[in-house]
PDB file of N, CA and C in Angstrom:
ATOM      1  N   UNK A   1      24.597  27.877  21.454  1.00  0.00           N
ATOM      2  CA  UNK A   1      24.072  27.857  20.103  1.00  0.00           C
ATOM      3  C   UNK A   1      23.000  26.768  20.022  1.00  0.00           C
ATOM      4  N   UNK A   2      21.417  26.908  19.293  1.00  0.00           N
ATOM      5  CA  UNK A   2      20.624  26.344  19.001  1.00  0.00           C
ATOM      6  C   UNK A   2      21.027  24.669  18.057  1.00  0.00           C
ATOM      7  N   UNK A   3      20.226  23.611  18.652  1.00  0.00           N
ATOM      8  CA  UNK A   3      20.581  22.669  17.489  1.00  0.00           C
ATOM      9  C   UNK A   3      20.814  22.751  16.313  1.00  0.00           C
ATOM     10  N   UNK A   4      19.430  23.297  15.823  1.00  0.00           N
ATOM     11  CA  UNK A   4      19.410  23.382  14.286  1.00  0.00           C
ATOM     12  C   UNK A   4      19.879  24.603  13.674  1.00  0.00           C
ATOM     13  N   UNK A   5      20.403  25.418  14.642  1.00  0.00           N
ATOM     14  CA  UNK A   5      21.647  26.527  14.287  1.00  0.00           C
ATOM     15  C   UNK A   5      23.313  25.819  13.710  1.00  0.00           C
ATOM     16  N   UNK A   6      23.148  24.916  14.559  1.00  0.00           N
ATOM     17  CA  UNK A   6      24.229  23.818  14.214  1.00  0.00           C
ATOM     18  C   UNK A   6      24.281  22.876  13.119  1.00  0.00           C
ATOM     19  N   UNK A   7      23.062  22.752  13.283  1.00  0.00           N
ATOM     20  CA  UNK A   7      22.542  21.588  11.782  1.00  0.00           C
ATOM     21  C   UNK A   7      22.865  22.510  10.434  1.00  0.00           C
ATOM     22  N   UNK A   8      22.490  23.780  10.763  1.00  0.00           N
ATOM     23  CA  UNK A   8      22.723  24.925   9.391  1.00  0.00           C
ATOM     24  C   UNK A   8      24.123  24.573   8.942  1.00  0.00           C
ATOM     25  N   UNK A   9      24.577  24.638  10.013  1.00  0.00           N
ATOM     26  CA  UNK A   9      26.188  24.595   9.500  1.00  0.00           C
ATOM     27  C   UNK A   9      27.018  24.001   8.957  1.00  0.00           C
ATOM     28  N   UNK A  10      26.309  22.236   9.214  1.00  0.00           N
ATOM     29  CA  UNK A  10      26.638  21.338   8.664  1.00  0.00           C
ATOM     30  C   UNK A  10      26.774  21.227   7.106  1.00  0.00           C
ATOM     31  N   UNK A  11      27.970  20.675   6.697  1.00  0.00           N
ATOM     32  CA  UNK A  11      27.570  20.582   5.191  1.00  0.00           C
ATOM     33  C   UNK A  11      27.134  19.173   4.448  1.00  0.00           C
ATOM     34  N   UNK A  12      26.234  19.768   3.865  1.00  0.00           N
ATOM     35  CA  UNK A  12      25.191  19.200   3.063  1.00  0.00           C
ATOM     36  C   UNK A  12      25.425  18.371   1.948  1.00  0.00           C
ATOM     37  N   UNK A  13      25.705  17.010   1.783  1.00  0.00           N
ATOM     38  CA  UNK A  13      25.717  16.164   0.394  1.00  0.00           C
ATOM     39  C   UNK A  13      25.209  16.834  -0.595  1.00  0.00           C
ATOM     40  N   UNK A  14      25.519  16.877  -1.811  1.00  0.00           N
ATOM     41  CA  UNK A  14      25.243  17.011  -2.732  1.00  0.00           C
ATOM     42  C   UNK A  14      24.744  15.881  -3.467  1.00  0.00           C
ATOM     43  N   UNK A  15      23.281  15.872  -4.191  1.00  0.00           N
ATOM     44  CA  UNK A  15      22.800  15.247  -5.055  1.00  0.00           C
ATOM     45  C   UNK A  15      24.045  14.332  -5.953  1.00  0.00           C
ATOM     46  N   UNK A  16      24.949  15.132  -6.694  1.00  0.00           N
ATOM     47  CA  UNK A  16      25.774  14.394  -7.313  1.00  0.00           C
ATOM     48  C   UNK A  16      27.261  13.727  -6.540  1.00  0.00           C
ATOM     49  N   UNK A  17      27.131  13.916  -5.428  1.00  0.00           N
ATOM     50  CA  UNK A  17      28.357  13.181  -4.300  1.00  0.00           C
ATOM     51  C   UNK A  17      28.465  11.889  -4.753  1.00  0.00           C
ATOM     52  N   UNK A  18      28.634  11.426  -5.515  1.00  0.00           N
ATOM     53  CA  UNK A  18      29.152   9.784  -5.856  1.00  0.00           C
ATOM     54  C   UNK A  18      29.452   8.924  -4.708  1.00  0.00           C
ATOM     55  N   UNK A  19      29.499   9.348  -3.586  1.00  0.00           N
ATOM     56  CA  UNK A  19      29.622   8.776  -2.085  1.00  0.00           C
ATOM     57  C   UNK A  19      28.453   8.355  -1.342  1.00  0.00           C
ATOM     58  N   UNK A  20      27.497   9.860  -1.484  1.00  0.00           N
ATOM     59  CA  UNK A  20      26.498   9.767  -1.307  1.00  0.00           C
ATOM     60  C   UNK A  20      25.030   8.573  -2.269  1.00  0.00           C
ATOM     61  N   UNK A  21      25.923   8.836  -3.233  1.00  0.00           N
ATOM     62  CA  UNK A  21      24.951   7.590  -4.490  1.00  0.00           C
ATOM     63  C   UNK A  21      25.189   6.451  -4.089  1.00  0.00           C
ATOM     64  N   UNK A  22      26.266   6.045  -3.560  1.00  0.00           N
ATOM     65  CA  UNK A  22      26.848   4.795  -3.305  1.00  0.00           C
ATOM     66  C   UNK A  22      25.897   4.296  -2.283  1.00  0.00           C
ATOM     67  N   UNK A  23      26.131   5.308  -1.077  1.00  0.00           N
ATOM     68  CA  UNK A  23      25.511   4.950   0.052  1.00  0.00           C
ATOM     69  C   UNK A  23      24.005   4.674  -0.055  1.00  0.00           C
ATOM     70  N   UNK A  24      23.041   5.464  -0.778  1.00  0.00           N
ATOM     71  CA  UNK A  24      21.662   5.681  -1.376  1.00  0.00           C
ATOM     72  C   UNK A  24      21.406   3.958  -2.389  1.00  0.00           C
ATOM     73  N   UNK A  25      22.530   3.807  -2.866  1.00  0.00           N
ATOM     74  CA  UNK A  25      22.089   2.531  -3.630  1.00  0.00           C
ATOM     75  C   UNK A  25      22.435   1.120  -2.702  1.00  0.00           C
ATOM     76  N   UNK A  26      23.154   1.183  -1.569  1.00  0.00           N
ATOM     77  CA  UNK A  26      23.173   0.138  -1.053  1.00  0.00           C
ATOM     78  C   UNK A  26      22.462   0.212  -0.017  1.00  0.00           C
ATOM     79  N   UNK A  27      22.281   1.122   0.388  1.00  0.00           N
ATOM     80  CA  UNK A  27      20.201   1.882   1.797  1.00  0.00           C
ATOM     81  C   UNK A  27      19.238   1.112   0.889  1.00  0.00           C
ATOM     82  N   UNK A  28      19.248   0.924  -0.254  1.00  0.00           N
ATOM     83  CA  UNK A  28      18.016   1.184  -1.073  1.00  0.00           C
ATOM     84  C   UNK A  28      18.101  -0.574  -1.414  1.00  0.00           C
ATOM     85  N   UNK A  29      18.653  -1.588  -1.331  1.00  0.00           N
ATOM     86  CA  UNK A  29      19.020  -2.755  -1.283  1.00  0.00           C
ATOM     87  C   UNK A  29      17.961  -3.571  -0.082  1.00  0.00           C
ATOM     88  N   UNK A  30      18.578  -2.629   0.935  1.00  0.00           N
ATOM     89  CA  UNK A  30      17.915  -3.125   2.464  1.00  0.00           C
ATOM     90  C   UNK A  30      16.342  -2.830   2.747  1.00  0.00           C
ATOM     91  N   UNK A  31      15.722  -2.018   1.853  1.00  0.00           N
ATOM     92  CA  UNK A  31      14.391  -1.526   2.152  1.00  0.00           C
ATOM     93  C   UNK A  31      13.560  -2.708   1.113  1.00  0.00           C
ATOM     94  N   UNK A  32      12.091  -2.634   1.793  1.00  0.00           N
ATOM     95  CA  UNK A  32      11.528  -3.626   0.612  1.00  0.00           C
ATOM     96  C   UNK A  32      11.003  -2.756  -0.481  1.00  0.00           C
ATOM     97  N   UNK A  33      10.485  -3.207  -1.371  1.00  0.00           N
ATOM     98  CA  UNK A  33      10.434  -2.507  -2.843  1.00  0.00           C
ATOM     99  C   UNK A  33       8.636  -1.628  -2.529  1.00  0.00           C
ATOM    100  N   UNK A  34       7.889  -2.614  -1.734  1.00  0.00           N
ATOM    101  CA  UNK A  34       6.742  -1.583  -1.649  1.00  0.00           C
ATOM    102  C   UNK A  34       7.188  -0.564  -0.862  1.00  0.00           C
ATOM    103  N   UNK A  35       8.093   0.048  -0.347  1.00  0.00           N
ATOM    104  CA  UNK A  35       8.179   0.981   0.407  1.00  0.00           C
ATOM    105  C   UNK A  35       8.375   2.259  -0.337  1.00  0.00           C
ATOM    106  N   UNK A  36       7.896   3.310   0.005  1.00  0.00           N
ATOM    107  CA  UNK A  36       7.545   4.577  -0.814  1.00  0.00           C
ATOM    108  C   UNK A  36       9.150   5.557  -0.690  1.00  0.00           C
ATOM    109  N   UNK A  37      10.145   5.021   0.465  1.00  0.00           N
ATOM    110  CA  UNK A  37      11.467   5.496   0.180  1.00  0.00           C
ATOM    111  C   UNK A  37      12.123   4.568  -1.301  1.00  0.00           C
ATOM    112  N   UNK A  38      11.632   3.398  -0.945  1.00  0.00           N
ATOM    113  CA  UNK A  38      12.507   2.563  -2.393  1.00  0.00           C
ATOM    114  C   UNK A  38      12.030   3.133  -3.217  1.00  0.00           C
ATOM    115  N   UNK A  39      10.646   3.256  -3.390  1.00  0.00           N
ATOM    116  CA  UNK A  39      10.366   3.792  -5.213  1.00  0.00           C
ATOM    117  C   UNK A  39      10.584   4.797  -5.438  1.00  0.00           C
ATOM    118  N   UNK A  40      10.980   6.322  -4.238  1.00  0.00           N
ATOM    119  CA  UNK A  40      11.337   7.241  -4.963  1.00  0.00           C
ATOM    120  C   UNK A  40      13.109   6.884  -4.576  1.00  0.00           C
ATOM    121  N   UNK A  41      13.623   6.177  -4.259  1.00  0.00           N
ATOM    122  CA  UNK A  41      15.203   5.650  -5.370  1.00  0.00           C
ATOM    123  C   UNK A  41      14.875   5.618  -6.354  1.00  0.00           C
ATOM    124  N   UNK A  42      14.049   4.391  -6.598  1.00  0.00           N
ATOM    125  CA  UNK A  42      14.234   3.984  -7.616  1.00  0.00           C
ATOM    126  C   UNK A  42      14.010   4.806  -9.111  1.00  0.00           C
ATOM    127  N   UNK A  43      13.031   5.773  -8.907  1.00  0.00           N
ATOM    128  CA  UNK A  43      12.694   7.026  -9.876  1.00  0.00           C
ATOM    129  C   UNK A  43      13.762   7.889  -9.658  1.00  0.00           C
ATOM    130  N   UNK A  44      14.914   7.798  -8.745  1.00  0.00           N
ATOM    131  CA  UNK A  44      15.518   8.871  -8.829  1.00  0.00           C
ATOM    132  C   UNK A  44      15.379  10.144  -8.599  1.00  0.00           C
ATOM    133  N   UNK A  45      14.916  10.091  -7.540  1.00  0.00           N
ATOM    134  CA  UNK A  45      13.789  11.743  -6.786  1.00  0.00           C
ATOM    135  C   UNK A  45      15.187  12.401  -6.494  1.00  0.00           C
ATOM    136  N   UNK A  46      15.061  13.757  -6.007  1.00  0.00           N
ATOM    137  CA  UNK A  46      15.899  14.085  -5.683  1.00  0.00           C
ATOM    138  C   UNK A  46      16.455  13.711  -4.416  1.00  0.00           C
ATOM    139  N   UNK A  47      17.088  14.439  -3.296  1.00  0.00           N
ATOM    140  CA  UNK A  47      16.923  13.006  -2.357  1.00  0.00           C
ATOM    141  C   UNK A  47      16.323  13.973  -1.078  1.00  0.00           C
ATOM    142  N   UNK A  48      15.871  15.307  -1.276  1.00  0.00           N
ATOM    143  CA  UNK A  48      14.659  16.044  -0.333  1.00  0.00           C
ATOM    144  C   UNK A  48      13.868  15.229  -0.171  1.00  0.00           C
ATOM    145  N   UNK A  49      13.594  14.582  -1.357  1.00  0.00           N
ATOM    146  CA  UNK A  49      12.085  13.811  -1.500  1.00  0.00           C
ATOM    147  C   UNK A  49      12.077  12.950  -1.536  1.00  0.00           C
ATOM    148  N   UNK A  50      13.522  11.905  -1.388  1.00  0.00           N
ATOM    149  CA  UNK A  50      13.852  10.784  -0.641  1.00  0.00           C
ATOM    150  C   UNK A  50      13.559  10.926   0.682  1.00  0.00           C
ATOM    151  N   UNK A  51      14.218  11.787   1.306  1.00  0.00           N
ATOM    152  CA  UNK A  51      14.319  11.822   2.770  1.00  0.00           C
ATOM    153  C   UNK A  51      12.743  12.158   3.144  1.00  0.00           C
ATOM    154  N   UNK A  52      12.533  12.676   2.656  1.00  0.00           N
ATOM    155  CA  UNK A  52      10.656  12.846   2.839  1.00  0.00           C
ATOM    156  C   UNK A  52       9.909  11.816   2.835  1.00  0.00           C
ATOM    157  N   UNK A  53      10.047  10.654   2.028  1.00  0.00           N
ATOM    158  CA  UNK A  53       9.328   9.708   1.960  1.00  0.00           C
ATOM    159  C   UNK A  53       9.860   8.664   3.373  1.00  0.00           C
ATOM    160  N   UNK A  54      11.382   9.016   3.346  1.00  0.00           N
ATOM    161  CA  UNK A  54      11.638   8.038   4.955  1.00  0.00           C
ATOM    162  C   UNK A  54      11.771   8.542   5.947  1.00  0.00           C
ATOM    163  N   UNK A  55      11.019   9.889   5.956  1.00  0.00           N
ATOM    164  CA  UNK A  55       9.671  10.520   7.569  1.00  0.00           C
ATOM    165  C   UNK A  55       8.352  10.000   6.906  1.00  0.00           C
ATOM    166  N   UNK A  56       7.776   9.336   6.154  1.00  0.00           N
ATOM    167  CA  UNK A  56       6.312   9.069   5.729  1.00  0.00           C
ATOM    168  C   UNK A  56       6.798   7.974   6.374  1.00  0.00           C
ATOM    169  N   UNK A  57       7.564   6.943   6.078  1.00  0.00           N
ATOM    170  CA  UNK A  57       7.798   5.308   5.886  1.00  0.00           C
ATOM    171  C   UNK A  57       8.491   5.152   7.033  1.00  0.00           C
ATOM    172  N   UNK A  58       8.956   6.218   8.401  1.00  0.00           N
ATOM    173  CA  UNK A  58       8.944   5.919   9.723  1.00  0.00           C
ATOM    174  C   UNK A  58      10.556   5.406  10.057  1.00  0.00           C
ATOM    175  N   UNK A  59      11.578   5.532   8.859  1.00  0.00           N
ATOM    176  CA  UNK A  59      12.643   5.696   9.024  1.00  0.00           C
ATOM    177  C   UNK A  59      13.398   6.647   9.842  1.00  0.00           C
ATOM    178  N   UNK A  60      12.852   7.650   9.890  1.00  0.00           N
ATOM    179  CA  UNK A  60      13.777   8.964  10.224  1.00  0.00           C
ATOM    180  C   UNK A  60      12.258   9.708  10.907  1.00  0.00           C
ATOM    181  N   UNK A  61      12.971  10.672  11.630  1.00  0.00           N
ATOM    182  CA  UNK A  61      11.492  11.837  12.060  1.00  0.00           C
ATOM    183  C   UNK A  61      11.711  13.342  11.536  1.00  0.00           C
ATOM    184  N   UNK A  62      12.960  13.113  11.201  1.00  0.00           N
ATOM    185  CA  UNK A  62      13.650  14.554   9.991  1.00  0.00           C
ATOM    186  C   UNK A  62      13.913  14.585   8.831  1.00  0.00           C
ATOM    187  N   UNK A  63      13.751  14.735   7.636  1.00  0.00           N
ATOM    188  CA  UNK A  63      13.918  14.992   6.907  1.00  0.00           C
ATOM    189  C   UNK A  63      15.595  15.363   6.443  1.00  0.00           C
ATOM    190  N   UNK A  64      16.042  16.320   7.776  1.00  0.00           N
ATOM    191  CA  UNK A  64      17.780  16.325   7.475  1.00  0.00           C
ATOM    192  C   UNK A  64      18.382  15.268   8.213  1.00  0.00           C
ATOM    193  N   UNK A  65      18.038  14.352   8.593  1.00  0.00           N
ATOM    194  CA  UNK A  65      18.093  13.038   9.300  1.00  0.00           C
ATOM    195  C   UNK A  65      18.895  12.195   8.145  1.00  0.00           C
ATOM    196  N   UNK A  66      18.276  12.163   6.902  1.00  0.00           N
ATOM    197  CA  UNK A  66      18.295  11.024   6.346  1.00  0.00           C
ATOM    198  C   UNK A  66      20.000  10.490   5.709  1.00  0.00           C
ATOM    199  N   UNK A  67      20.674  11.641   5.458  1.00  0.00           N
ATOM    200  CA  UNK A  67      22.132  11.555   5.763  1.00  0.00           C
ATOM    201  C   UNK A  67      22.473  10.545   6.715  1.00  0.00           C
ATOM    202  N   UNK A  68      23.030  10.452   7.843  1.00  0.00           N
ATOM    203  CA  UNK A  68      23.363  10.120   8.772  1.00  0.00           C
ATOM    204  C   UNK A  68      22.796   8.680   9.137  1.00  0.00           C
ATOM    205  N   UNK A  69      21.520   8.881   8.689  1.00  0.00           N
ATOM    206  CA  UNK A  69      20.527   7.663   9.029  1.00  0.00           C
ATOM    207  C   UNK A  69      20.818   6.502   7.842  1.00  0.00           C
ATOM    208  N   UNK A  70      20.984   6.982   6.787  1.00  0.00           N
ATOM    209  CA  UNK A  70      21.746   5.881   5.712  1.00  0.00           C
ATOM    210  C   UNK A  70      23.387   5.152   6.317  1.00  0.00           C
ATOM    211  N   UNK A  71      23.585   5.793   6.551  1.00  0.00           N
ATOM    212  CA  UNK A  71      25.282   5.865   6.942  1.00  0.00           C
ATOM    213  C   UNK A  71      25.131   5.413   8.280  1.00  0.00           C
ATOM    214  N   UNK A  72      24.427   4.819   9.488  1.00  0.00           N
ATOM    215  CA  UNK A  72      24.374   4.348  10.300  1.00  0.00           C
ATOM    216  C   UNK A  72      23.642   3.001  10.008  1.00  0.00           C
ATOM    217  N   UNK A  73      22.244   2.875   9.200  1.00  0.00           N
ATOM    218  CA  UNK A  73      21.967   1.450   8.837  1.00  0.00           C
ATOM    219  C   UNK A  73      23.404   0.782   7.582  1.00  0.00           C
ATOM    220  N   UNK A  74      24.313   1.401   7.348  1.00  0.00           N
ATOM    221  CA  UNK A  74      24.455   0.678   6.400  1.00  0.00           C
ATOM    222  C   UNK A  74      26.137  -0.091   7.264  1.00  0.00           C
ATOM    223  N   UNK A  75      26.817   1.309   8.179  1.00  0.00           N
ATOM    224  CA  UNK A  75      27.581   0.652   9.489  1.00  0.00           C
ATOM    225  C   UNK A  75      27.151  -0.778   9.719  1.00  0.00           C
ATOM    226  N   UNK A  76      25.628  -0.487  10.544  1.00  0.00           N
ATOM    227  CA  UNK A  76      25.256  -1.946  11.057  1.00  0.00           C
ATOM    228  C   UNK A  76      24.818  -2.967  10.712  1.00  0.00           C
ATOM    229  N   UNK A  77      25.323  -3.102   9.247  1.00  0.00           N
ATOM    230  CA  UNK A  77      25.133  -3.831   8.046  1.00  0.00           C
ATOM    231  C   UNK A  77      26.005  -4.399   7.689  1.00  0.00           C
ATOM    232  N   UNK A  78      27.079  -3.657   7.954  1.00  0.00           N
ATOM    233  CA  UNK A  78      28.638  -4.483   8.040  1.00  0.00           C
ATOM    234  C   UNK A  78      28.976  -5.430   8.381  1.00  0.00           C
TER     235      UNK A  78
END
């Protein structure tokens, strides 16, 4: 089976995951404020267009990355 046949399968946070907010507001702590992932936190983008801005801002190189990629900087933050 293809990677991103696999990635399909995965399930997907939901915008309103209160787990996921958690994690998004303490990611969003660690970034500096000119950064174009913080300000769309901070507007409250959806988080497509979160994760979009951290493939612009060189966080991630995927877009479905950005899951995982919160939840691993915030591990090594511990």
């Amino acid at each position: 089976m293809e990677e991103s046949a696999l990635r399909a399968e995965e399930p997907r946070a939901s915008q309103d995951d209160p787990r996921l907010q958690d994690l998004i507001a303490e990611f969003r702590e660690m970034l500096p404020g000119r950064s174009a992932t913080a300000q769309a936190i901070d507007r409250n983008e959806p988080w497509e267009q979160i994760a979009l801005k951290a493939v612009e801002d060189g966080y991630i190189e995927l877009a479905d990355q950005f899951d995982a990629f919160v939840e691993i900087c915030l591990r090594r933050a511990a």
